[in-house]
Protein backbone atom coordinates (compact mmCIF):
# COMPACT_ATOMS: atom_id res chain seq x y z
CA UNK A 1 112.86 72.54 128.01
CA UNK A 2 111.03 75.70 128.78
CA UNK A 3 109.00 73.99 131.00
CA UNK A 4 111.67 73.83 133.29
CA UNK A 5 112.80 77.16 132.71
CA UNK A 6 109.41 78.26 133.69
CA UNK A 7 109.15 76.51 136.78
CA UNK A 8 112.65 77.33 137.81
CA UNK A 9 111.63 81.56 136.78
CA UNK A 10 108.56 81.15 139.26
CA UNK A 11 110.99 80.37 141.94
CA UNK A 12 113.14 82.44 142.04
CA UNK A 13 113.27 84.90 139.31
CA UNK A 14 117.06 85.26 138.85
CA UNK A 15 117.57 85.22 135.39
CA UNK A 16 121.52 84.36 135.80
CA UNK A 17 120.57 81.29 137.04
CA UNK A 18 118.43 80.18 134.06
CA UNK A 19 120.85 80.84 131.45
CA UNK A 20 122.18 77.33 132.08
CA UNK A 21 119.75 75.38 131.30
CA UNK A 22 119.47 77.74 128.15
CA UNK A 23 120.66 74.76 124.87
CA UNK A 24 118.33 75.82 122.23
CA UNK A 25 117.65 78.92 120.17
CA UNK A 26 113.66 78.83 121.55
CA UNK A 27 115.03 78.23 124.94
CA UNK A 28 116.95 81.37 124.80
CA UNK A 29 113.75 83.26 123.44
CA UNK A 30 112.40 81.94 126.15
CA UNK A 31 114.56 83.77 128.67
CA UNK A 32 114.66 86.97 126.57
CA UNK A 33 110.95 86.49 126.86
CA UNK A 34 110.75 86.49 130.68
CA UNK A 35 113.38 89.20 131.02
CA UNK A 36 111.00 91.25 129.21
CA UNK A 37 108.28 90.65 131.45
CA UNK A 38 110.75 91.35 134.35
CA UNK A 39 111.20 94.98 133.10
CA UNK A 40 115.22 93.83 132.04
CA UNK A 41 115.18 94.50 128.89
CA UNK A 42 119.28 94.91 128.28
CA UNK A 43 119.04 91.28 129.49
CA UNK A 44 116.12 90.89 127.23
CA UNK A 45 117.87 92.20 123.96
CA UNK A 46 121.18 89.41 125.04
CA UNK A 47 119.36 86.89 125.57
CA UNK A 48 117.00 87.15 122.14
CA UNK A 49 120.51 87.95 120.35
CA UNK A 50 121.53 84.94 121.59
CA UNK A 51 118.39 82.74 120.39
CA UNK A 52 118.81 84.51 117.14
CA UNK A 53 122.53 83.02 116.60
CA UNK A 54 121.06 79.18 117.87
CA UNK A 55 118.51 79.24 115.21
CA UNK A 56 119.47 81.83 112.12
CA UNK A 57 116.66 80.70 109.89
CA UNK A 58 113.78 81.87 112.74
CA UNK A 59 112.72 85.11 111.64
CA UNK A 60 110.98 85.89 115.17
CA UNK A 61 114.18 85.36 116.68
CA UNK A 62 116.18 87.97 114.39
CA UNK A 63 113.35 90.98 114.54
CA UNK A 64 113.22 90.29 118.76
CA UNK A 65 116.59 90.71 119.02
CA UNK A 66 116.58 94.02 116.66
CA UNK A 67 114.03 95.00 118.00
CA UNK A 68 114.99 94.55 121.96
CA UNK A 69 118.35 96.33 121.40
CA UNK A 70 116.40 99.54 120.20
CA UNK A 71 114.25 99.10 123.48
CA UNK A 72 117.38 98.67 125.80
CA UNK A 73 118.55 102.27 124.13
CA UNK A 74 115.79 103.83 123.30
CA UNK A 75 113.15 102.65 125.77
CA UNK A 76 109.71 100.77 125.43
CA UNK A 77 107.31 102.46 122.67
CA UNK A 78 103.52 102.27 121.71
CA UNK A 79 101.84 100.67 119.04
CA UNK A 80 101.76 103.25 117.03
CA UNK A 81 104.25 105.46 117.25
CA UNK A 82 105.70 104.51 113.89
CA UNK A 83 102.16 104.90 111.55
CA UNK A 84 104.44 103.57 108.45
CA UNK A 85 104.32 100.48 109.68
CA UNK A 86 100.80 99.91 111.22
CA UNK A 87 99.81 101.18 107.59
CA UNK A 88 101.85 98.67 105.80
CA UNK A 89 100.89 95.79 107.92
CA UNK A 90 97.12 96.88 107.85
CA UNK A 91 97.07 96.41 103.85
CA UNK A 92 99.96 93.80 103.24
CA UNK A 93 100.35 89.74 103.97
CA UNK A 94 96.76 88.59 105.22
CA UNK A 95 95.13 91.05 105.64
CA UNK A 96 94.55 91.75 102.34
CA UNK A 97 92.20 88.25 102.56
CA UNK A 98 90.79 89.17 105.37
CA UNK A 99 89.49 92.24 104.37
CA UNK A 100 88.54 91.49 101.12
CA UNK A 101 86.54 88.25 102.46
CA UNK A 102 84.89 91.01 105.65
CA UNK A 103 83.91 93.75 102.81
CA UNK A 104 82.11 90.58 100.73
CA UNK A 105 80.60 89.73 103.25
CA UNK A 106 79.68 92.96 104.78
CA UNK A 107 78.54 93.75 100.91
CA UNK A 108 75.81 91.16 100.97
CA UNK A 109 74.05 92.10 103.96
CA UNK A 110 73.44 95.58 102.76
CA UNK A 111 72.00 94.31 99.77
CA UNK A 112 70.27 91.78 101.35
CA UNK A 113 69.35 94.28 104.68
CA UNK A 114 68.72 97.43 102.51
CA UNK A 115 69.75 99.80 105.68
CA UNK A 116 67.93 102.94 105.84
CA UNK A 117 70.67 103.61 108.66
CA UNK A 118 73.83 102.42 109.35
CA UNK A 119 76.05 102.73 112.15
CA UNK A 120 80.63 101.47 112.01
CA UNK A 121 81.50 101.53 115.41
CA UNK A 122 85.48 102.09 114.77
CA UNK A 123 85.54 102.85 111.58
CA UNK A 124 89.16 103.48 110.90
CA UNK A 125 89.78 104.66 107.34
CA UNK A 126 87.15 102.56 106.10
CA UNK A 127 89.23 99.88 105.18
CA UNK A 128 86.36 97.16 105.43
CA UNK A 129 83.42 99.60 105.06
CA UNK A 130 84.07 101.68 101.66
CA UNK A 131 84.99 99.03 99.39
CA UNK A 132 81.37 96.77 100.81
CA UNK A 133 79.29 99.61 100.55
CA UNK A 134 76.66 99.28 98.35
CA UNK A 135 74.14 101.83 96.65
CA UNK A 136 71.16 99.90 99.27
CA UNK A 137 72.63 101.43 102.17
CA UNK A 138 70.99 105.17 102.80
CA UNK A 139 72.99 106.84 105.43
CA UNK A 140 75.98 105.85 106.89
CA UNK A 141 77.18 106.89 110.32
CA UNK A 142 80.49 107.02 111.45
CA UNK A 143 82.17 106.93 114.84
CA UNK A 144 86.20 106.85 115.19
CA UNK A 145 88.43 107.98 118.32
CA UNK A 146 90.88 109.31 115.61
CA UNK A 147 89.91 112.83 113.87
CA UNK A 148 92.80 111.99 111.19
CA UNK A 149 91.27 108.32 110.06
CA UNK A 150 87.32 109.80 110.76
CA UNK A 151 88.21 112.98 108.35
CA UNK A 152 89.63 110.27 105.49
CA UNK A 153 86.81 108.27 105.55
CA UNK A 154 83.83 110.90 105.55
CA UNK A 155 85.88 112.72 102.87
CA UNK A 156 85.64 109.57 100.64
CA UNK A 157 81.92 108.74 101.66
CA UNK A 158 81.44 112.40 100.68
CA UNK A 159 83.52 112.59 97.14
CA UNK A 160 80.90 109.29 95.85
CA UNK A 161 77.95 111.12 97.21
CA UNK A 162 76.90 108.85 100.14
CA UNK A 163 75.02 110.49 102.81
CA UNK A 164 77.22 110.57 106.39
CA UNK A 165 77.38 111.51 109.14
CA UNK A 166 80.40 111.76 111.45
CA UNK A 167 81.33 112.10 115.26
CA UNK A 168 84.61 111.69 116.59
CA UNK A 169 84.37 109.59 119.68
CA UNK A 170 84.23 106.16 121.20
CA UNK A 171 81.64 104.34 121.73
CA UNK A 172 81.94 104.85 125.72
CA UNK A 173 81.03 108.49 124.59
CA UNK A 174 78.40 107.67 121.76
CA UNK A 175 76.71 105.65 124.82
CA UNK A 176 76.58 108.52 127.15
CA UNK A 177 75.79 111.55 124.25
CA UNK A 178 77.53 113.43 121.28
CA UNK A 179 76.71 116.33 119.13
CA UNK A 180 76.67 114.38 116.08
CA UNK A 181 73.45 113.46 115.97
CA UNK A 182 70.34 112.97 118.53
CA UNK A 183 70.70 110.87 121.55
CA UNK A 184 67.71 108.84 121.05
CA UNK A 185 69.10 107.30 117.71
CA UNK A 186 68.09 104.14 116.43
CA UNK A 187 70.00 101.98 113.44
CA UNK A 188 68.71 99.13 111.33
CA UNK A 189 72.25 98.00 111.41
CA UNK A 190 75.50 98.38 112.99
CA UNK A 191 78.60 97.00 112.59
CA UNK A 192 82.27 97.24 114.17
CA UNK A 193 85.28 94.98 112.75
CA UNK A 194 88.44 94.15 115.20
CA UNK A 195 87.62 97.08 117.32
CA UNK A 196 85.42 96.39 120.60
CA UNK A 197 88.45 93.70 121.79
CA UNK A 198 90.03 96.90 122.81
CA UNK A 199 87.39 97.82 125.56
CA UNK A 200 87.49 95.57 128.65
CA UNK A 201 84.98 93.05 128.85
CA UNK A 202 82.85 94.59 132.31
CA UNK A 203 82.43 97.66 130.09
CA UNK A 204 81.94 96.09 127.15
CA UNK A 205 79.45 93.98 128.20
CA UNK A 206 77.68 97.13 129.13
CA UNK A 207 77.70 98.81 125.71
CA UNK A 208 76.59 95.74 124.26
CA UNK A 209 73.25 96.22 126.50
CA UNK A 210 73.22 99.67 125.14
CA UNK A 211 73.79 98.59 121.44
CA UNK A 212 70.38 95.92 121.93
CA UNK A 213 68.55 98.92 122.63
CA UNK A 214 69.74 101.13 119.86
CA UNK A 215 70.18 99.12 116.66
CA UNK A 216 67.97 96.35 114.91
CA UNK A 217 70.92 94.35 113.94
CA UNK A 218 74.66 94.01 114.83
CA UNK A 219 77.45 92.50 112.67
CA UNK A 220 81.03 92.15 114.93
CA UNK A 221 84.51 90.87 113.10
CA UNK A 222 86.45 89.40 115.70
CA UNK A 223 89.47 86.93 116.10
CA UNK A 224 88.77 83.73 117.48
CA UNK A 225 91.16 84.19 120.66
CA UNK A 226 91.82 83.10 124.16
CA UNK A 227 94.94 84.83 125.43
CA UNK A 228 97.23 82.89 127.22
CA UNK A 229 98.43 84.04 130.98
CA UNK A 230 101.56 86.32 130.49
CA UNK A 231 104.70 83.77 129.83
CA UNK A 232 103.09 80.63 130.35
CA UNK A 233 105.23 78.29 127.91
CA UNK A 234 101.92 77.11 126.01
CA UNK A 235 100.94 80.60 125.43
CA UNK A 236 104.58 81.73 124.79
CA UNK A 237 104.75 78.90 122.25
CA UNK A 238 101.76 79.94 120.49
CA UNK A 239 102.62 83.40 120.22
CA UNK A 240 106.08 82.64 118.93
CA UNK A 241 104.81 80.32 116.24
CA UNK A 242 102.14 82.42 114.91
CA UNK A 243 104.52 85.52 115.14
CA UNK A 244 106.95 83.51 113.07
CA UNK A 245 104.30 82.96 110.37
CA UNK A 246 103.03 86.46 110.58
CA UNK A 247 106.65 87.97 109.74
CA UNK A 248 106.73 85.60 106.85
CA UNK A 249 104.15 87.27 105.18
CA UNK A 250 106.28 90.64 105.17
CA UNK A 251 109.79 89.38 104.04
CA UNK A 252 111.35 92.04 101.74
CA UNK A 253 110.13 95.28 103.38
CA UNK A 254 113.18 96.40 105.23
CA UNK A 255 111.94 95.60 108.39
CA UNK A 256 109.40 98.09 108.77
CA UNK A 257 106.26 96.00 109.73
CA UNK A 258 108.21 93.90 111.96
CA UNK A 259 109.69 96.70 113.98
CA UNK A 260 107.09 99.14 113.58
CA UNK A 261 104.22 97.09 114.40
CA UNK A 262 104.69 93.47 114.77
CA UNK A 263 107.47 93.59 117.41
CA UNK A 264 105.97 95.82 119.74
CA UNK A 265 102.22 94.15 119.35
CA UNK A 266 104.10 90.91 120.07
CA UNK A 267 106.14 91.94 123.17
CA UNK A 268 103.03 93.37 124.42
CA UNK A 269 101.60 90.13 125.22
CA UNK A 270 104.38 89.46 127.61
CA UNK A 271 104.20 93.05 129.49
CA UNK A 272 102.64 92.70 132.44
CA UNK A 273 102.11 96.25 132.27
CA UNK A 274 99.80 95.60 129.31
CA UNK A 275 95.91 94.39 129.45
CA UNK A 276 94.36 92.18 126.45
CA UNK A 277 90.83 92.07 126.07
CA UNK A 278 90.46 89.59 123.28
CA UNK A 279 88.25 86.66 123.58
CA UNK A 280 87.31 83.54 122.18
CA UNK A 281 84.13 83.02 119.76
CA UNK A 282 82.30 81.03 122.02
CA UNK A 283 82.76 84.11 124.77
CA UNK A 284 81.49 86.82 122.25
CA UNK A 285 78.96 84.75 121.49
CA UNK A 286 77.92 84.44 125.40
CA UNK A 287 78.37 87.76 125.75
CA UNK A 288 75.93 88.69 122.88
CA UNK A 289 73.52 86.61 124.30
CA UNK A 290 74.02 88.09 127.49
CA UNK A 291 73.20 91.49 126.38
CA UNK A 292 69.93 90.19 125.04
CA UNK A 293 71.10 89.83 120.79
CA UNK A 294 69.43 86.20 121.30
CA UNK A 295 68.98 85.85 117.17
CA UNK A 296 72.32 84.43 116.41
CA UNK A 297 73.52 83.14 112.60
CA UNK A 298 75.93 81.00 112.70
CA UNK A 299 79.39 82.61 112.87
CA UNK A 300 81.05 82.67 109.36
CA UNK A 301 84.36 82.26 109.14
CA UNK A 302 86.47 85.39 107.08
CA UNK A 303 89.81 84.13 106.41
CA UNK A 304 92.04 81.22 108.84
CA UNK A 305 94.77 84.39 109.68
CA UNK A 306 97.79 83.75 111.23
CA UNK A 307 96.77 84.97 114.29
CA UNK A 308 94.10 83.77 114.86
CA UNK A 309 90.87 82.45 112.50
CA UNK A 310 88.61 85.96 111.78
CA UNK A 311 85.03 85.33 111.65
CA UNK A 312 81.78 87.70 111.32
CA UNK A 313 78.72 87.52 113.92
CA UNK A 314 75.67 88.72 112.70
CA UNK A 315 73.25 89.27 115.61
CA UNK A 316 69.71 90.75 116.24
């Protein structure tokens, strides 16, 4: 039982001694889990080999242990370092739901809004804004960290003839000033999808504030999401079986999500090292509140993702 394994691992922390009570593919995850988080990952890579030989049908089991023995040679990696396979995950398995159910939705409140101004707070490569937008929206303003994914998208908005504009920066700096445009800016409506969990919630908090004082209306796509405490078994246990259904979804490609993305977004959840900054609805929805968008729809849920259920708020 991990349970035990858990309790035993907050006494003492010696691995050797754990391995056994190790009798079950998941409880040698388990251990490969908390090596992880101990910063062994040699013992890590064993120790998910292991759980991958218990249980050879469990997918998570086979791309951990891959994907550990890389780490133990090659060190621990970012995210991205391998854009292939951030690319194919973003626009394979459910995300192509999800996105398609966002830009509907996104698509009827500009027709229903008519947005002199619009503001996408993250933008990307416009995955959920260019394929909602609709001829009722009259300028559309972009804001992206990444010059590469802010260039792609303004060069589209510019080849059907929308009016853009375009600053590359966060919205930390968009709150403080940018060239782009003036500082005392005001938009009828302003969006961001799966981008703010990435600031911590003090700050974010903050820039909410700011956002009630510069837009009219504010539409946020978010998972619904409490994070778990490190390598708590009930988090572990969720992770693993969503994870599990998650690869599913990108059998056939060689590997490349699961290593290139997948793997290292997964093992990030059990790295101390790391800081989450997701949240559950009911916590965005406090936190909206907070910052004074007191006109609340109801939340409407996108598309029941493996990860987690995606829903859109729509605020003023």
């Amino acid at each position: 039982m991990i349970e035990q394994l858990w309790d035993a691992y907050r006494e003492h922390h010696d691995l050797a001694k754990l391995e056994g009570h190790c009798h079950t593919g998941r409880d040698w995850f388990y251990l490969a889990v908390l090596a992880f988080a101990d910063g062994h990952d040699a013992a890590a890579a064993d120790y998910a080999t292991r759980a991958a030989r218990h249980e050879t049908a469990s997918r998570v089991h086979a791309a951990a242990a891959e994907y550990l023995t890389k780490v133990g040679k090659q060190g621990r990696q970012q995210v991205y370092t391998e854009p292939e396979g951030f690319a194919a995950f973003i626009r394979g398995g459910g995300n192509v739901s999800l996105y398609r159910a966002l830009s509907a939705a996104l698509a009827e409140r500009y027709r229903s809004a008519k947005p002199a101004s619009l503001l996408d707070i993250g933008v990307g490569d416009g995955l959920a804004l260019l394929p909602a937008l609709t001829g009722d929206v009259a300028r559309v303003d972009l804001l992206e960290p990444s010059a590469a994914l802010l260039d792609a998208t303004a060069a589209a908005l510019t080849e059907r003839g929308v009016a853009h504009r375009a600053a590359n920066a966060t919205l930390q700096q968009l709150a403080t000033g940018v060239d782009a445009w003036p500082a005392d800016t005001r938009w009828e409506l302003t969006q961001s999808t799966f981008a703010l969990h990435n600031i911590a919630r003090p700050q974010r908090l903050e820039l909410l504030g700011w956002l009630r004082d510069h837009t009219d209306r504010l539409l946020i796509a978010e998972f619904d999401l409490r994070p778990g405490s490190s390598c708590e078994p009930e988090w572990f246990d969720y992770v693993a079986t969503r994870y599990e259904a998650g690869l599913a979804e990108y059998d056939g490609d060689g590997g490349l999500v699961a290593q290139g993305f997948l793997m290292p977004v997964m093992f990030g959840y059990f790295d101390p090292a790391t800081v989450h900054h997701e949240q559950s609805l009911a916590d965005w929805r406090a936190d909206l509140t907070a910052a004074g968008f007191t006109d609340q729809r109801e939340p409407e849920l996108l598309h029941d993702y493996w990860w987690a259920p995606g829903y859109l708020l729509d605020v003023r």
